[in-house]
N, C-alpha and C. Protein backbone atom coordinates (compact mmCIF):
# COMPACT_ATOMS: atom_id res chain seq x y z
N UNK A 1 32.41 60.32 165.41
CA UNK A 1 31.10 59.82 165.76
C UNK A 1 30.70 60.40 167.12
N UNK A 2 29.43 60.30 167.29
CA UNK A 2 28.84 61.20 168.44
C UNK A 2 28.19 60.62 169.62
N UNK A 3 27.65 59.46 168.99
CA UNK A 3 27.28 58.60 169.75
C UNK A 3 27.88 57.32 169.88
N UNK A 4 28.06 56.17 170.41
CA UNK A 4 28.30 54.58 170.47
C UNK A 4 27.12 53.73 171.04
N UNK A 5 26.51 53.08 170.41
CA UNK A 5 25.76 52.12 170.42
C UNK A 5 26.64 51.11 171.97
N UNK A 6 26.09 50.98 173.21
CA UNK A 6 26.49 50.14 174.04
C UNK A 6 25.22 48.62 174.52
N UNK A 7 25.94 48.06 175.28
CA UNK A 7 25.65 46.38 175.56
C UNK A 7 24.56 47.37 176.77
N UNK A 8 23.38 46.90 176.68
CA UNK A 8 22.46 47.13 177.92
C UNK A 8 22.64 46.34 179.28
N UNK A 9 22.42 46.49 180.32
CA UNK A 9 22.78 45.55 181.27
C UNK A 9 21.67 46.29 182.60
N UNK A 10 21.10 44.98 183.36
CA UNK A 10 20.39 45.73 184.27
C UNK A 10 21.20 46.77 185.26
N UNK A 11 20.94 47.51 185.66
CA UNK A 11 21.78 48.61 186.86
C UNK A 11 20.84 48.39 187.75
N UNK A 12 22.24 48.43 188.66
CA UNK A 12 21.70 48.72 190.45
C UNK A 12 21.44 50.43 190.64
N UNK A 13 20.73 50.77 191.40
CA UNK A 13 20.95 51.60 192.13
C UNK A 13 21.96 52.57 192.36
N UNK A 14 22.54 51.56 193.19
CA UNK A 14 23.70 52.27 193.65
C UNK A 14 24.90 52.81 192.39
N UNK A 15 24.72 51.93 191.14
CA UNK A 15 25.61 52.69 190.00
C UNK A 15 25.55 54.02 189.62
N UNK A 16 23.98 54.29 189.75
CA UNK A 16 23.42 55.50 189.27
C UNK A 16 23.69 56.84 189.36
N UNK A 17 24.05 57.88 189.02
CA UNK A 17 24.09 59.49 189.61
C UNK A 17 23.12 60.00 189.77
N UNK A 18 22.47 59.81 187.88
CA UNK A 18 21.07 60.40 187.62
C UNK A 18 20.46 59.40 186.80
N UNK A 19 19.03 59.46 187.25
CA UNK A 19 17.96 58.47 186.06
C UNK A 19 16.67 59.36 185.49
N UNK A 20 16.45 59.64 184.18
CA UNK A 20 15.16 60.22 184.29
C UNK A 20 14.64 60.04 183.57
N UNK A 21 13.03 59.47 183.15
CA UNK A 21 12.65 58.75 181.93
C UNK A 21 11.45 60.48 181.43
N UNK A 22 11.40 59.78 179.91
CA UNK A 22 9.96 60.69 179.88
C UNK A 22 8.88 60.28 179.92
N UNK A 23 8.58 59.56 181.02
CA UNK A 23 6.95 58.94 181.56
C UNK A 23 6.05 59.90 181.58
N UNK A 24 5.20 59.55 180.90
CA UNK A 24 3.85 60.53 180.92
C UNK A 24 3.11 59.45 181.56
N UNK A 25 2.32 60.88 182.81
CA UNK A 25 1.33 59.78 183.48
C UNK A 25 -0.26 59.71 183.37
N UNK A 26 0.03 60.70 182.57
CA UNK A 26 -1.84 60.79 181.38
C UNK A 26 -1.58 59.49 180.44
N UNK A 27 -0.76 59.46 179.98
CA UNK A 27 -0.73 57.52 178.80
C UNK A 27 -0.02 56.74 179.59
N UNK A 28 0.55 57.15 180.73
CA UNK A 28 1.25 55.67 181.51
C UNK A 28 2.27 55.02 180.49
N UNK A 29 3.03 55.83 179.66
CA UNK A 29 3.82 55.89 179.09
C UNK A 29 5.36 56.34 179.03
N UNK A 30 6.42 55.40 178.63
CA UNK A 30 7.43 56.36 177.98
C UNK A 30 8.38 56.22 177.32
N UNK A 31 9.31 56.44 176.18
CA UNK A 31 9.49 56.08 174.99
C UNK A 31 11.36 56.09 175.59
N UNK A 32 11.80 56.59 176.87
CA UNK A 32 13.53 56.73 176.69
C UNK A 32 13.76 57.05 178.17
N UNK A 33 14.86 56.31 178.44
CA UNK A 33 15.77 57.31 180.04
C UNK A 33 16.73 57.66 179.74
N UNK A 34 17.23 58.77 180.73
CA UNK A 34 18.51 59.51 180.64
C UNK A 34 19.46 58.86 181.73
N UNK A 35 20.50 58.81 181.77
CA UNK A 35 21.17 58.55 182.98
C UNK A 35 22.58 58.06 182.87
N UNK A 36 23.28 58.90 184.07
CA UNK A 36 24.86 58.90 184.34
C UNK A 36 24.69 57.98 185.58
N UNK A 37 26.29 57.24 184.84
CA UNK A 37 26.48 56.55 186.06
C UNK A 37 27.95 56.82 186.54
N UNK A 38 28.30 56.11 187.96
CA UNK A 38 29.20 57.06 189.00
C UNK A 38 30.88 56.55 188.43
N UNK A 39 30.53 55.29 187.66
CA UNK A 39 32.09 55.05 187.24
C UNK A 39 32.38 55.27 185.53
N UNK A 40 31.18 56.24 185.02
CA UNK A 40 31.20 56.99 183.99
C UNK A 40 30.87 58.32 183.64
N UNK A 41 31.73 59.15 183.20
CA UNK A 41 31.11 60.48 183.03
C UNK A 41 30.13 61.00 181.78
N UNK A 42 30.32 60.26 181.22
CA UNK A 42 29.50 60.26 179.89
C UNK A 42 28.01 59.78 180.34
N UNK A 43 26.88 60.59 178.93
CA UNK A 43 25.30 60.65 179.52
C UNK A 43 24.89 59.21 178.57
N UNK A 44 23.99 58.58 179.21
CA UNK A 44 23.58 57.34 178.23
C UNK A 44 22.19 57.56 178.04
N UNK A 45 21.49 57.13 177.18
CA UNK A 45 20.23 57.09 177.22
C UNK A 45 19.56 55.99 176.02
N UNK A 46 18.34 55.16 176.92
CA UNK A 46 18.08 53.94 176.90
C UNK A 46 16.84 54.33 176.08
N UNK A 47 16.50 53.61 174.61
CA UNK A 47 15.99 54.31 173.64
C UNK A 47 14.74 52.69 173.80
N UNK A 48 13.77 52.87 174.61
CA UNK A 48 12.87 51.78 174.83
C UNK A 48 12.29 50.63 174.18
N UNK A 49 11.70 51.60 172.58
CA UNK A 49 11.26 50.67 171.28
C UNK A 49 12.12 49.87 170.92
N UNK A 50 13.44 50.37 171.05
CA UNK A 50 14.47 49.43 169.92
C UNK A 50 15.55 48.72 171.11
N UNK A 51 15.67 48.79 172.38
CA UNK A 51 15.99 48.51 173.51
C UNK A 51 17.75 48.62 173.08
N UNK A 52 18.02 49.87 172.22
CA UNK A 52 19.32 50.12 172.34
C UNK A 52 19.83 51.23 173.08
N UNK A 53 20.84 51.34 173.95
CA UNK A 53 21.64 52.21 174.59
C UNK A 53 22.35 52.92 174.09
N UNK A 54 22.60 53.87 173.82
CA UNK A 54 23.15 55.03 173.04
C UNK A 54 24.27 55.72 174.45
N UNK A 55 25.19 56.33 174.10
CA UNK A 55 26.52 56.85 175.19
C UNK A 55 26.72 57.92 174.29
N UNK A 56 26.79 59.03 174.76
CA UNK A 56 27.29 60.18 174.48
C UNK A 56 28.50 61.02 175.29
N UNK A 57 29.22 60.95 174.40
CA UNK A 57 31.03 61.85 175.22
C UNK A 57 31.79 62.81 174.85
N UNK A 58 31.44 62.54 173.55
CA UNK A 58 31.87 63.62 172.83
C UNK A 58 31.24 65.08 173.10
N UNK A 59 31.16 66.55 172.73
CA UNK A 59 30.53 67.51 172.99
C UNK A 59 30.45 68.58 171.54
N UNK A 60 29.50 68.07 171.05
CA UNK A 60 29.53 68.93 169.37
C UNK A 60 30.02 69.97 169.77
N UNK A 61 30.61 70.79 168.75
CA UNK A 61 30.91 72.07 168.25
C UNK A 61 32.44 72.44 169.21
N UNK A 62 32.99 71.30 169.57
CA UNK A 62 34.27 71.20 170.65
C UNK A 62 34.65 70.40 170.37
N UNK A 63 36.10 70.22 171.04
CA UNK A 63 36.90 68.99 170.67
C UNK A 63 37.16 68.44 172.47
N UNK A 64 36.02 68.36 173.08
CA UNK A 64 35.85 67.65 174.39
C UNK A 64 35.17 66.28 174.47
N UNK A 65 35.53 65.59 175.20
CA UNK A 65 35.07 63.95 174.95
C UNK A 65 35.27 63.83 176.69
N UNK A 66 33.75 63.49 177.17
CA UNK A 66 33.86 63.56 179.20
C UNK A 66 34.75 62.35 179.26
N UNK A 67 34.68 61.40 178.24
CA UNK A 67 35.77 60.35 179.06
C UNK A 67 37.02 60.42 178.88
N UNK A 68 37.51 61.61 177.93
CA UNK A 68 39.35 61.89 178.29
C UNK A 68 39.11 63.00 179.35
N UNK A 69 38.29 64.01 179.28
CA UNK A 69 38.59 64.94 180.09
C UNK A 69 38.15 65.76 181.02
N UNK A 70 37.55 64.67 181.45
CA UNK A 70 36.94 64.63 182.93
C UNK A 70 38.28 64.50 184.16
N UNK A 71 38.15 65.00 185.16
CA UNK A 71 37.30 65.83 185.87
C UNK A 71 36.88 67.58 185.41
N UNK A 72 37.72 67.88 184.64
CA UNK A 72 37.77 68.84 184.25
C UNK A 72 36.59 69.94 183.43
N UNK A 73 36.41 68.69 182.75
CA UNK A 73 35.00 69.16 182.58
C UNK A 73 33.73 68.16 182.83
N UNK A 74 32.40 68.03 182.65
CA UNK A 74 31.77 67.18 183.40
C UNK A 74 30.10 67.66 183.12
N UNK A 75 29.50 67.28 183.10
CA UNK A 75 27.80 66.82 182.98
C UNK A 75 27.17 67.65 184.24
N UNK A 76 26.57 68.44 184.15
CA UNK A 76 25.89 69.32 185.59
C UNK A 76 24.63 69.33 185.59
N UNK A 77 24.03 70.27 185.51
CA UNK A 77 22.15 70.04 185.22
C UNK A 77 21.80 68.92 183.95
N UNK A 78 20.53 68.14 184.57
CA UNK A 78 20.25 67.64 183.71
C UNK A 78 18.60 67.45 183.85
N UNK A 79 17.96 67.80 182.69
CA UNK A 79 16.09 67.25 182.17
C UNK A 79 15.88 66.67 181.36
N UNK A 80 14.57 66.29 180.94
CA UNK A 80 14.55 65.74 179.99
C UNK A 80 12.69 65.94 179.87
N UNK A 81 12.50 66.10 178.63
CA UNK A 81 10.71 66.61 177.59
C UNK A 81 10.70 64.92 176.97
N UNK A 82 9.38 65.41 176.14
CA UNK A 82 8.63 63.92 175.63
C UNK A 82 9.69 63.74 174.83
N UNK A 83 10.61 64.49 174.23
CA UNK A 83 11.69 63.80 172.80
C UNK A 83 13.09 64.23 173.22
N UNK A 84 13.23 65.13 174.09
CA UNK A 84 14.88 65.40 174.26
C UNK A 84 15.29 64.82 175.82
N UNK A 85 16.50 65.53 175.68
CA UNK A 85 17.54 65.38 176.81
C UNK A 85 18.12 66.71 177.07
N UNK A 86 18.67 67.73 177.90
CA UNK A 86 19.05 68.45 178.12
C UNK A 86 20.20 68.12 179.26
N UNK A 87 21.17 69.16 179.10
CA UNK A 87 22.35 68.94 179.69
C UNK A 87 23.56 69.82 179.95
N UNK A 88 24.11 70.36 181.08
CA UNK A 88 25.27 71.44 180.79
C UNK A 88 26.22 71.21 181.00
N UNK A 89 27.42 70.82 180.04
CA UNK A 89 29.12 70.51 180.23
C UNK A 89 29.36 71.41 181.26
N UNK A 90 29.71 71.59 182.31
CA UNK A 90 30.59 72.32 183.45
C UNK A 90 32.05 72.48 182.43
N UNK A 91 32.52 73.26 182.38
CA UNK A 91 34.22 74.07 181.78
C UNK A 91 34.24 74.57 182.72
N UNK A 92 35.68 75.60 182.37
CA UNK A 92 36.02 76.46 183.45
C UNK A 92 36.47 77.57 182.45
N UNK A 93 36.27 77.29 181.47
CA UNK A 93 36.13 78.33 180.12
C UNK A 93 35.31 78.53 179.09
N UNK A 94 34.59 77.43 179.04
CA UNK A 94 33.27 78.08 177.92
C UNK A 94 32.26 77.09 177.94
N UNK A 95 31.54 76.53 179.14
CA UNK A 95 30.51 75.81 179.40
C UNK A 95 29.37 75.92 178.02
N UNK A 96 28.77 74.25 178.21
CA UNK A 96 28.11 74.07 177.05
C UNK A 96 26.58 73.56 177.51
N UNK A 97 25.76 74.38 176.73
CA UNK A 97 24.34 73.79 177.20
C UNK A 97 24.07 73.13 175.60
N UNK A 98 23.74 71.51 175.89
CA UNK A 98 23.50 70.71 174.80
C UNK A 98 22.01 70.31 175.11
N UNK A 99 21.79 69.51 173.74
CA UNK A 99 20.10 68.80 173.76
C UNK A 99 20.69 67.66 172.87
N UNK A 100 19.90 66.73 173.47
CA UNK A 100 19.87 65.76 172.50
C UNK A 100 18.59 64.95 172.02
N UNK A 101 18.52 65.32 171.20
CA UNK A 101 17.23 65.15 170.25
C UNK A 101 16.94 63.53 170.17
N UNK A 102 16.01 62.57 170.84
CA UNK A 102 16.53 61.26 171.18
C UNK A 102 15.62 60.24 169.41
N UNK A 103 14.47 61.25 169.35
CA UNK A 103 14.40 60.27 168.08
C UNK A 103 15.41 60.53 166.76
N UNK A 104 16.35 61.17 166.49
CA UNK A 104 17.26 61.08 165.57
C UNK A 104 18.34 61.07 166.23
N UNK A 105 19.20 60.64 167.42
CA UNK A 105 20.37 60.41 168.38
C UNK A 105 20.92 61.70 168.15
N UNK A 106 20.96 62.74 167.93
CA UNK A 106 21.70 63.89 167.43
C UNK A 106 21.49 65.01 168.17
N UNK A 107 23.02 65.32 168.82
CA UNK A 107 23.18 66.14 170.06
C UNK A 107 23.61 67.51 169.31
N UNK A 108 23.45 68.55 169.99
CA UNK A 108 23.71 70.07 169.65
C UNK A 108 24.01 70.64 170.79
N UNK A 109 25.02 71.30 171.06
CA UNK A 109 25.09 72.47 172.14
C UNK A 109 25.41 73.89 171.82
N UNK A 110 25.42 74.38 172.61
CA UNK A 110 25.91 76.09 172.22
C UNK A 110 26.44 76.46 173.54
N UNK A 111 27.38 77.35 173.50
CA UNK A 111 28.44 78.04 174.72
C UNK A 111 26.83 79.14 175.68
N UNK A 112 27.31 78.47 176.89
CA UNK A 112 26.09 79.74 177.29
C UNK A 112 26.78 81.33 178.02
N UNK A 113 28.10 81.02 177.76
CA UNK A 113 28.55 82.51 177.96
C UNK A 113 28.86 82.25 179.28
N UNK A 114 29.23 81.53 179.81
CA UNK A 114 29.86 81.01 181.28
C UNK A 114 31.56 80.68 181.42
C-alpha cells in the first residue's frame, strides 16, 4: 500500500518543516495541504472535502519507505499546483522526482538521473 489513511490532529507550528496548500486567491479557495513534519519524514497531505489525512512513505517504482530509511534518504524540494504535490527523494544513488496526484491519492516518481 502507498498510502495510510491517518488520525488528523491540529499542529503547532513549531511541528512543521513544510506547509503548502493550493489556495487560489482569485476563488479564495483550496481543496488540500502538503506538509512534513520534524518528528516525521514521510509527506502528508490533508485532503479538505473529506477532512482525511493521507501519509505517504513508501516511494513507487523502489523498495524505499522514508520511515525505515531515513536519514539516508529523505524528502528535498517540495510544490504543489491546483491537483498535485511534487517532491524529490534525496538518495545518494538514484534520486526520485515523484507527484502525487491528490484527487486519486496515487503517487508516481521517476529517477532524475542524480
Amino acid at each position: 500500500m502507498l498510502l495510510a489513511p491517518v488520525q488528523s490532529k491540529e499542529l503547532s507550528i513549531n511541528e512543521l518543516i513544510f506547509y503548502k496548500s493550493n489556495y487560489d486567491p482569485i476563488s479564495q479557495r483550496e481543496t488540500f495541504s502538503a506538509y512534513m513534519l520534524r518528528n516525521n519524514p514521510c509527506l502528508f497531505i490533508e485532503v479538505f472535502s473529506t477532512g482525511e489525512t493521507l501519509k505517504f512513505c513508501k516511494i513507487e517504482g523502489t523498495d524505499w519507505d522514508l520511515e525505515k530509511d531515513f536519514p539516508s534518504i529523505f524528502i528535498g524540494e517540495q510544490s504543489v499546483n491546483s491537483s498535485s504535490v511534487f517532491f524529490t527523494v534525496a538518495a545518494p544513488h538514484n534520486e526520485q522526482r515523484c507527484r502525487v496526484f491528490v484527487p486519486r491519492k496515487k503517487i508516481t516518481c521517476t529517477p532524475t538521473g542524480n
